[in-house]
Protein backbone atom coordinates (compact mmCIF):
# COMPACT_ATOMS: atom_id res chain seq x y z
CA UNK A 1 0.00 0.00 0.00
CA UNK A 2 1.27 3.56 -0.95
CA UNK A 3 1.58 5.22 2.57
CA UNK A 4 0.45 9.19 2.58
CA UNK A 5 3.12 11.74 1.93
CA UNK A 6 5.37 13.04 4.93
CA UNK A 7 7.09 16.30 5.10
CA UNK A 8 8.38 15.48 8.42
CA UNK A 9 11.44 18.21 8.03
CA UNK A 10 10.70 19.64 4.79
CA UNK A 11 9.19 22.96 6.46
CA UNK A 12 13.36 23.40 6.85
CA UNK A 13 13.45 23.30 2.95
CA UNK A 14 11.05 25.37 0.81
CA UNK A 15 7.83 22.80 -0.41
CA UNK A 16 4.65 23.37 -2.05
CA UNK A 17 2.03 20.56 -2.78
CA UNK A 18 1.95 19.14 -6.11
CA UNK A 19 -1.01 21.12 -7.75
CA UNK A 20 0.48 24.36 -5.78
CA UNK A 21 3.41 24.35 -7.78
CA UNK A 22 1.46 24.15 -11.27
CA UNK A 23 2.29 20.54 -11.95
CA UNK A 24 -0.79 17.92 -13.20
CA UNK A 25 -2.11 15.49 -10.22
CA UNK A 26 -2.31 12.72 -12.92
CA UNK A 27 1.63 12.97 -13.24
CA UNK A 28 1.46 13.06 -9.63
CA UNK A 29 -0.07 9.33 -9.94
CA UNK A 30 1.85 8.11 -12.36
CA UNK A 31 5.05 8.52 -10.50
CA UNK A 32 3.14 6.94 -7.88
CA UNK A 33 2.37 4.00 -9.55
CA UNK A 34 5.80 3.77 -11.15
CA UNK A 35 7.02 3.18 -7.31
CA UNK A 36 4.38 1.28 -6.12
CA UNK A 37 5.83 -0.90 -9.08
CA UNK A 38 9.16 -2.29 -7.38
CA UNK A 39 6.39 -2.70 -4.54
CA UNK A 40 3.58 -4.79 -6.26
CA UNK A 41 6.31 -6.86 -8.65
CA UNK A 42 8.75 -7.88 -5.53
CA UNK A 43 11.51 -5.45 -6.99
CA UNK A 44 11.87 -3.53 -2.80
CA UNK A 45 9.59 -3.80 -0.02
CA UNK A 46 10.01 -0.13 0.21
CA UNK A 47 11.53 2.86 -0.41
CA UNK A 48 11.41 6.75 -0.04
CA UNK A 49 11.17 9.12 -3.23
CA UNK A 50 11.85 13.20 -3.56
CA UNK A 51 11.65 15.34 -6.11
CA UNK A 52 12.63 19.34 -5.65
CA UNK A 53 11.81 21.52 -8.77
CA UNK A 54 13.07 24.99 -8.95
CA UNK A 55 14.92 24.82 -5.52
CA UNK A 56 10.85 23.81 -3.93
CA UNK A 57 10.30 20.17 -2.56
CA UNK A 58 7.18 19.00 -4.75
CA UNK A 59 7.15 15.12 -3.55
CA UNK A 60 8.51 13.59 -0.37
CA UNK A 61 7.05 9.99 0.16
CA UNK A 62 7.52 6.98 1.86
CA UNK A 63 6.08 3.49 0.31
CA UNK A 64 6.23 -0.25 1.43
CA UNK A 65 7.86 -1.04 4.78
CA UNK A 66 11.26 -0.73 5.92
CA UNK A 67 11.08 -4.36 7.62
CA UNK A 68 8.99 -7.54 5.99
CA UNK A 69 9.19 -9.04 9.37
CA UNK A 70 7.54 -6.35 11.19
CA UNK A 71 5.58 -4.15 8.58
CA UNK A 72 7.01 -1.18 9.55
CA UNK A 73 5.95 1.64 7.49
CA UNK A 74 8.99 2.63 5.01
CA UNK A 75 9.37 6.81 5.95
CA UNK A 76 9.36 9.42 4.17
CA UNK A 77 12.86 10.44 5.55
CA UNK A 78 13.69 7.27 7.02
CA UNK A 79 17.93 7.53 6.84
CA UNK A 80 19.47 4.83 4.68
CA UNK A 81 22.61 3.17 4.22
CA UNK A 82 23.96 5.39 0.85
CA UNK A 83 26.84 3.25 -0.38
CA UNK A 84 28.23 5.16 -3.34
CA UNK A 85 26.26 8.11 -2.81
CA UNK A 86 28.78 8.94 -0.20
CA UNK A 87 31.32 9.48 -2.84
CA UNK A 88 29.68 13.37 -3.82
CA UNK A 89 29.62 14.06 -0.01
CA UNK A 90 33.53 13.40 0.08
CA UNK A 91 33.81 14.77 -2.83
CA UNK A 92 32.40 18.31 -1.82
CA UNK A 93 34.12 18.09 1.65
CA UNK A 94 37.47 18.31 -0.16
CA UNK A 95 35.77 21.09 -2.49
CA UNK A 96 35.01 23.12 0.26
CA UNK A 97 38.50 22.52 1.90
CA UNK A 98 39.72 23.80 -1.53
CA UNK A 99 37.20 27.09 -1.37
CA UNK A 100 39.20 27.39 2.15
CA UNK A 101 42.49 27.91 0.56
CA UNK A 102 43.85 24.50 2.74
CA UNK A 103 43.86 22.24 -0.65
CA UNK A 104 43.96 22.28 -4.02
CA UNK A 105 42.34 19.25 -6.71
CA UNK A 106 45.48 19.43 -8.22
CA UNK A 107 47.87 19.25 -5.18
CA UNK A 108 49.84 15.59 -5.06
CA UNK A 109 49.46 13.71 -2.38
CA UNK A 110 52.78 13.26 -1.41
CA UNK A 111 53.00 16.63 -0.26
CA UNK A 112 50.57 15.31 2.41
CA UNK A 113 51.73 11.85 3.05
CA UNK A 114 55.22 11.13 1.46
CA UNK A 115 55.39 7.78 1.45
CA UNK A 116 53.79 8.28 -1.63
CA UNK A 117 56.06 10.37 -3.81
CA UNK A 118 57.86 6.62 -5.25
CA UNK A 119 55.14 4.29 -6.11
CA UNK A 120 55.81 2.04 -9.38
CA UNK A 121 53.10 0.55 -11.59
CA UNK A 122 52.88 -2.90 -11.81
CA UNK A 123 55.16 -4.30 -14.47
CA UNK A 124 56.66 -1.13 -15.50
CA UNK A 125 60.00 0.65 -14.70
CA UNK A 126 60.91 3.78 -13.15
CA UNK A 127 58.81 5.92 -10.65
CA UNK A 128 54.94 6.57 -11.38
CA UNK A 129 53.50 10.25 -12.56
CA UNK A 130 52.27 11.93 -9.47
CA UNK A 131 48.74 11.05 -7.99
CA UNK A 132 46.58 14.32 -7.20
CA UNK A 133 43.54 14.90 -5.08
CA UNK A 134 41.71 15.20 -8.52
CA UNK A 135 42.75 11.55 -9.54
CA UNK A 136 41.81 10.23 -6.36
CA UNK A 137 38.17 11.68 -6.42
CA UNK A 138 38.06 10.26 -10.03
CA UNK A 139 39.20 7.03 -9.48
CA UNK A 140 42.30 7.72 -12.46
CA UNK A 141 45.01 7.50 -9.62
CA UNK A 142 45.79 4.02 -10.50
CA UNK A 143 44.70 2.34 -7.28
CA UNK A 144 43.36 -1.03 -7.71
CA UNK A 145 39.52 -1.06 -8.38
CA UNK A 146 36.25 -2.69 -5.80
CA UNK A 147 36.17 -5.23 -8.67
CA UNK A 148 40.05 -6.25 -8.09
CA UNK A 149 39.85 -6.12 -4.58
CA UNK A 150 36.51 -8.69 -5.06
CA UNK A 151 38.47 -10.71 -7.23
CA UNK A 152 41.58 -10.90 -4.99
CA UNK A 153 43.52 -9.53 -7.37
CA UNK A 154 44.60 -7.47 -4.46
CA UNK A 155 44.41 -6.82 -1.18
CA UNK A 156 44.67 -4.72 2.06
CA UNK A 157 44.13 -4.91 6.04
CA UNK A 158 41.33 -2.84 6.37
CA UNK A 159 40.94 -3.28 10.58
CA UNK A 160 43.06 -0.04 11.46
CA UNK A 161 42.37 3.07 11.27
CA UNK A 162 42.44 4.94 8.11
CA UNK A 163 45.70 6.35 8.34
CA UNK A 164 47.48 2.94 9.09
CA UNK A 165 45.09 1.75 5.76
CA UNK A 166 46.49 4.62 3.46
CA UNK A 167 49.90 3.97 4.81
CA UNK A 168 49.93 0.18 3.57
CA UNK A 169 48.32 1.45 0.48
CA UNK A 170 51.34 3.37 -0.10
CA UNK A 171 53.90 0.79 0.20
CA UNK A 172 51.92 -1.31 -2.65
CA UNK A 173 52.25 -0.92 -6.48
CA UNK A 174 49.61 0.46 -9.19
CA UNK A 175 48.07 -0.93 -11.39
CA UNK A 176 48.36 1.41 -14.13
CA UNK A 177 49.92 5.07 -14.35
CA UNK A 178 48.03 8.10 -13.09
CA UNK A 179 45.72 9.23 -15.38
CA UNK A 180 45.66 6.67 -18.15
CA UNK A 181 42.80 4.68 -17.01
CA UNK A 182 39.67 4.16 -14.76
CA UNK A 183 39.19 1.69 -11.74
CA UNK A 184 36.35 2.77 -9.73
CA UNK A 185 36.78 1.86 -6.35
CA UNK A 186 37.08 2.93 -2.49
CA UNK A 187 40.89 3.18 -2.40
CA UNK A 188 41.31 6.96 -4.04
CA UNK A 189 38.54 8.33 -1.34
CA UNK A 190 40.54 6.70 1.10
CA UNK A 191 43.65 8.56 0.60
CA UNK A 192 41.35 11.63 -0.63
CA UNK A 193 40.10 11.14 2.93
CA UNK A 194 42.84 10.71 5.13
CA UNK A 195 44.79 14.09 3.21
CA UNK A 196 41.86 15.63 4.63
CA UNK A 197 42.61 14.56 7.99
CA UNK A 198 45.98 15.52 8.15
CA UNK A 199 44.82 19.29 7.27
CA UNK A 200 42.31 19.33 8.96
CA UNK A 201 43.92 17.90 12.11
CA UNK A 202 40.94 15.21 13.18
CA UNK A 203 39.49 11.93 11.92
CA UNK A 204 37.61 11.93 8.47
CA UNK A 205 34.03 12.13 10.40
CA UNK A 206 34.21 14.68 11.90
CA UNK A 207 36.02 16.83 9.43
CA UNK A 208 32.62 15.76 7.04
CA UNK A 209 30.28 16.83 9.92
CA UNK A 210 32.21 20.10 10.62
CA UNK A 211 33.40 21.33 7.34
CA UNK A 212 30.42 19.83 5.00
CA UNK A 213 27.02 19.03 7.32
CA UNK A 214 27.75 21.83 9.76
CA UNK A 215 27.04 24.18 6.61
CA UNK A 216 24.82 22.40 4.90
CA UNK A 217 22.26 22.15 8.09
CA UNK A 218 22.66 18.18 7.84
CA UNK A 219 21.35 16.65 11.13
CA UNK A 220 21.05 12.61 10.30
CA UNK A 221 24.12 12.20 8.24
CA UNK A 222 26.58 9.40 9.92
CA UNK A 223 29.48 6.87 9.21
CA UNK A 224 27.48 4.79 11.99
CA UNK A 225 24.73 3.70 10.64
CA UNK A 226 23.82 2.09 14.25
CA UNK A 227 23.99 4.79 16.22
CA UNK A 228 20.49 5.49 14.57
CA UNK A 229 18.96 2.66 15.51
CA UNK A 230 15.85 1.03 14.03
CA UNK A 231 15.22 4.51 12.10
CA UNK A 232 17.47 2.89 9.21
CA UNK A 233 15.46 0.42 7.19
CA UNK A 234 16.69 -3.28 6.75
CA UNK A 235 18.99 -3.88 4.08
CA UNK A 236 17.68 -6.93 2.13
CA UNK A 237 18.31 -8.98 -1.10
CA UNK A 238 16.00 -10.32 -3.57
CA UNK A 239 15.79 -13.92 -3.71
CA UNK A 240 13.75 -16.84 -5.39
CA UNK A 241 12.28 -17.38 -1.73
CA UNK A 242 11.86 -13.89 -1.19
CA UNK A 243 13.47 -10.89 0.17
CA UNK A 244 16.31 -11.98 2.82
CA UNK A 245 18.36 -9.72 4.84
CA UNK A 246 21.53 -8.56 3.94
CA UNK A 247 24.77 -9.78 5.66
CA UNK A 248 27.16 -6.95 7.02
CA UNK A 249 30.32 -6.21 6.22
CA UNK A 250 32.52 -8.25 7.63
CA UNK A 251 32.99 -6.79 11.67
CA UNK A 252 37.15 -6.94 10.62
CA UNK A 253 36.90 -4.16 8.35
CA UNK A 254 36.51 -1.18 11.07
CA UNK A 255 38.01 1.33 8.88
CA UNK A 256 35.31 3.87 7.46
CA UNK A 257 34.56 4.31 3.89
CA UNK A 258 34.86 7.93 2.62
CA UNK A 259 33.35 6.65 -0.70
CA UNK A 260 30.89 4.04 0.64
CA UNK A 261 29.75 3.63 4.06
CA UNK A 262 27.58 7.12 4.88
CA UNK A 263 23.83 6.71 6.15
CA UNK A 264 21.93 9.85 5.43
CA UNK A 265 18.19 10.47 4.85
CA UNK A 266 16.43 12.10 2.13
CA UNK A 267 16.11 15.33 3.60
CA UNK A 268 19.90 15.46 3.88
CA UNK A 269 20.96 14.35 0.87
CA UNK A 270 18.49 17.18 -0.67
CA UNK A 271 20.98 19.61 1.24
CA UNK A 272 24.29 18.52 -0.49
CA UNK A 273 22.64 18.24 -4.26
CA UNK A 274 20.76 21.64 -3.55
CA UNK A 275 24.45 23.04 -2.81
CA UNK A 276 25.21 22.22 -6.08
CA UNK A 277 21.93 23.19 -7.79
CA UNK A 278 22.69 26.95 -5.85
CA UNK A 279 26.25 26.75 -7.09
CA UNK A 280 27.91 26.88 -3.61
CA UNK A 281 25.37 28.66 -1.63
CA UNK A 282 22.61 27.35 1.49
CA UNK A 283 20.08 30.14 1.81
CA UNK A 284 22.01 33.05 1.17
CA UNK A 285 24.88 32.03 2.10
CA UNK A 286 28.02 30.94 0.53
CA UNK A 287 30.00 27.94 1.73
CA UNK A 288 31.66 27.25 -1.58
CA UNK A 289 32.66 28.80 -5.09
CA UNK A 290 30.47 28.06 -8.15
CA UNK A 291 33.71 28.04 -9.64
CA UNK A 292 35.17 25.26 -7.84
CA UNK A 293 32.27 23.27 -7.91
CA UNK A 294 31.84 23.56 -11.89
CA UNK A 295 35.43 21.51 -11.83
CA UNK A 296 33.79 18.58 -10.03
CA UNK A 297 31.90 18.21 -13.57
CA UNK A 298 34.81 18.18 -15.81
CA UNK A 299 35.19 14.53 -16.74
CA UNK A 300 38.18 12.84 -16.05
CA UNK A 301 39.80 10.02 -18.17
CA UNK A 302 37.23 7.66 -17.88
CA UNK A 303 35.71 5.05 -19.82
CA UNK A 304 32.11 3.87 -21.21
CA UNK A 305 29.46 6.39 -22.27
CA UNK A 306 28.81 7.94 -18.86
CA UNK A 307 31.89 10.49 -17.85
CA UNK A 308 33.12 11.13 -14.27
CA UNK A 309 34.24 14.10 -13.04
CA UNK A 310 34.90 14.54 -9.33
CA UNK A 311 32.44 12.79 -7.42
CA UNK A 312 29.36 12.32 -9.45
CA UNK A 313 28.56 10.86 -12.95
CA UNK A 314 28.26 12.97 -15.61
CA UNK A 315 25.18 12.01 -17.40
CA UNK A 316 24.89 15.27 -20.32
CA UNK A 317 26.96 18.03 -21.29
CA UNK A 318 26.25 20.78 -23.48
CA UNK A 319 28.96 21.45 -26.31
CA UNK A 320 31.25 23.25 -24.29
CA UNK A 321 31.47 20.23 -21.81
CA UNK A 322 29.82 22.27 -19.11
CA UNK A 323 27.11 19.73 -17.08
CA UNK A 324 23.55 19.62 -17.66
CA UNK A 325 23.19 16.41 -15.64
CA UNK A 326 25.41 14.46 -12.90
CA UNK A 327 24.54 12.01 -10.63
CA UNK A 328 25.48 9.24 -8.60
CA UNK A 329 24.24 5.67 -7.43
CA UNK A 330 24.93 3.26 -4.52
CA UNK A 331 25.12 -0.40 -4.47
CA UNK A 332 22.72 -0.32 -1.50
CA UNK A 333 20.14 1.01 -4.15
CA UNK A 334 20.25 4.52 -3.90
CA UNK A 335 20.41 7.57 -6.27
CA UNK A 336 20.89 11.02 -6.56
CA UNK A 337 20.42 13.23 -9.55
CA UNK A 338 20.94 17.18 -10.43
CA UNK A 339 19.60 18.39 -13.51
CA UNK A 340 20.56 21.72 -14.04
CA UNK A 341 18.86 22.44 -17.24
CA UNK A 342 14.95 21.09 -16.12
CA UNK A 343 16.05 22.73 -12.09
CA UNK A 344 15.49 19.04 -10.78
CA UNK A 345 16.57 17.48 -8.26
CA UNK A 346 15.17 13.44 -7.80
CA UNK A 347 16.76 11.11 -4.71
CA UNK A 348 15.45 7.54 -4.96
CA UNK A 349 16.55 5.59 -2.07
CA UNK A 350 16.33 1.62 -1.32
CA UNK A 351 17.96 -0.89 0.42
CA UNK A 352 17.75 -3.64 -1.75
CA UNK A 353 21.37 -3.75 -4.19
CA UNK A 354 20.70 -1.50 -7.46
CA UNK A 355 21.95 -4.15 -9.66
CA UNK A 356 18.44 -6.09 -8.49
CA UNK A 357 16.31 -3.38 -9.07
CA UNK A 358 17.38 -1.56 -12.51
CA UNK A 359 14.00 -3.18 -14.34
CA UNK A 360 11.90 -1.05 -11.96
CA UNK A 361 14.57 1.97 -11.25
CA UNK A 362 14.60 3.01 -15.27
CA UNK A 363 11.29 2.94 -15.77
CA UNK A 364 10.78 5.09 -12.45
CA UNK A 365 12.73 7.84 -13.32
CA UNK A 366 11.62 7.33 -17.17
CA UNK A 367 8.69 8.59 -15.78
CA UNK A 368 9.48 11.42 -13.33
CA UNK A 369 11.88 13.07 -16.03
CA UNK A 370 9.22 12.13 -18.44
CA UNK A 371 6.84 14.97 -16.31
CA UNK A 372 9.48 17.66 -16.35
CA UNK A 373 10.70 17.44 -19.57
CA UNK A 374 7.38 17.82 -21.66
């Protein structure tokens, strides 16, 4: 059943109803239905949508349940487990750390941590081209990718803290040089992450809550997802026999995971992508250059039809490679898209793995770009 629509926090954002702010109610249903979809057809159990036009929250709904066992109601701004989506949160810390004059995109890394001024690629002689802050956020530093380290094509102790991660990282060879290929993966946030400590002075989570959520106004964003108790939903898979829960991450890896392992709700995640829809400003004020954003959605050497720049997708660009669109996904079934042409902002977020749900996620937002684009 399609629960009623919650604005629980949205008073903190602006919001009109859906017929307030001009828009058809029959569009209204048929994003609706498109949801209730993944619902009826056994794609989620549940799942929260939003959709801000023109800077004004115009849908903010919960559907399904959160937990099959229980049938708890699936909220409106229930905070889930992000996965990837943490990667434009990291990504914007270090922009903002740039607007403060502390970094630059283009700064090495071994001017922060040294050990890495020698790395070799695999295979190859002599010393490797210098890995920058940009490479790292773009996974082009030549770091070995989530698919390698799945594969055991490489490997790292990921029980200390991140600084003792980074440093084994260092001591280990590429895989390719700098800026000659593309291996998405956790490693570049990592180090992105732990440059950010040493300038900042403090662990990675709390330079994210003080130099990114502090602005932004973010209340529910955390690297712990249980600190928030049964507010986050279950994270399930789908199976023949159903939807089964999700095993965690194995309890060895304590590290955090600048480019994976954020929970955040809706309301939050709104914040950071409405940063970039402002070009650096919340309210009226600035936290961040439009400048410095606007070189998050360069693409970097990448490969496949979608580009990425630093932190997000880039989806379309006009002729003069400027952005129209970026976004970015997470495993865990979440997304989060700018448009900067239509003003639209849509955050779709699950908990059931995004490579189980794509039959029911394209259609979806088919649908809801389908309304704006007319």
């Amino acid at each position: 059943m399609i629960l009623s629509i919650c604005l629980c926090r949205a008073s903190e954002l602006p919001s009109q109803s859906w017929t307030e702010h001009g828009l058809e109610q029959s569009d209204r249903a048929a994003i609706r239905a498109a949801f209730q979809r993944g619902i009826d057809e056994r794609f989620i159990p549940g799942g929260s949508a939003m959709i801000i036009h023109k800077g004004v929250v115009v849908l903010h709904e919960g559907f399904g349940v959160a937990d099959v066992q229980s049938g708890k109601p699936f909220e409106a701004n229930a905070p889930c487990r992000v996965a990837s989506l943490t990667k434009p949160h990291t990504a914007t810390t270090l922009a903002l750390l740039v607007e403060s004059g502390k970094i630059s995109f283009d700064d090495p890394v071994s001017k922060y941590l040294p050990a890495f001024e020698k790395l070799k690629v695999r295979g190859a002689e002599g010393v490797a081209k210098p890995i920058t802050l940009a490479m790292c956020l773009s996974h082009t530093a030549g770091f070995a990718s989530n698919n390698q380290l799945k594969a055991g094509e490489f490997s790292l102790d990921f029980s200390g803290s991140l600084e003792e991660v980074v440093d084994e990282l260092s001591r280990h060879e590429l895989f390719y040089e700098p800026a000659t290929g593309y291996g998405y993966g956790r490693l570049g946030y990592m180090t992105a992450a732990r440059v950010a400590e040493i300038v900042e002075g403090k662990p990675f989570e709390d330079v994210m809550a003080d130099v990114l959520f502090a602005g932004l106004g973010s209340e529910d964003s955390t690297f712990d997802h249980k600190s928030l108790g049964d507010r986050v939903p279950t994270a399930y898979m789908r199976t023949k026999n159903g939807f089964q829960k999700r095993v965690e991450e194995s309890s060895a890896r304590t590290v955090i995971n600048p480019g994976g392992s954020l929970t955040a709700t809706p309301m939050d995640v709104a914040r950071l992508l409405l940063l970039h829809r402002n070009g650096g400003k919340v309210d009226d004020k600035r936290l961040v250059s439009e400048g410095i954003l606007k070189q998050m959605y360069v693409s970097q050497p990448g490969r496949g039809r979608a580009k990425y720049g630093l932190g997000f997708n880039i989806l379309k660009q006009r002729g003069d490679g400027s952005a129209i669109r970026i976004q970015h996904t997470g495993a865990s079934g979440t997304i989060g898209i700018v448009d900067f042409d239509l003003d639209l902002i849509v955050i779709v977020l699950t908990q059931v793995p995004q490579v189980q749900t794509n039959k029911w996620r394209g259609p979806l937002l088919k649908t809801i770009f389908g309304v704006f684009e007319d």
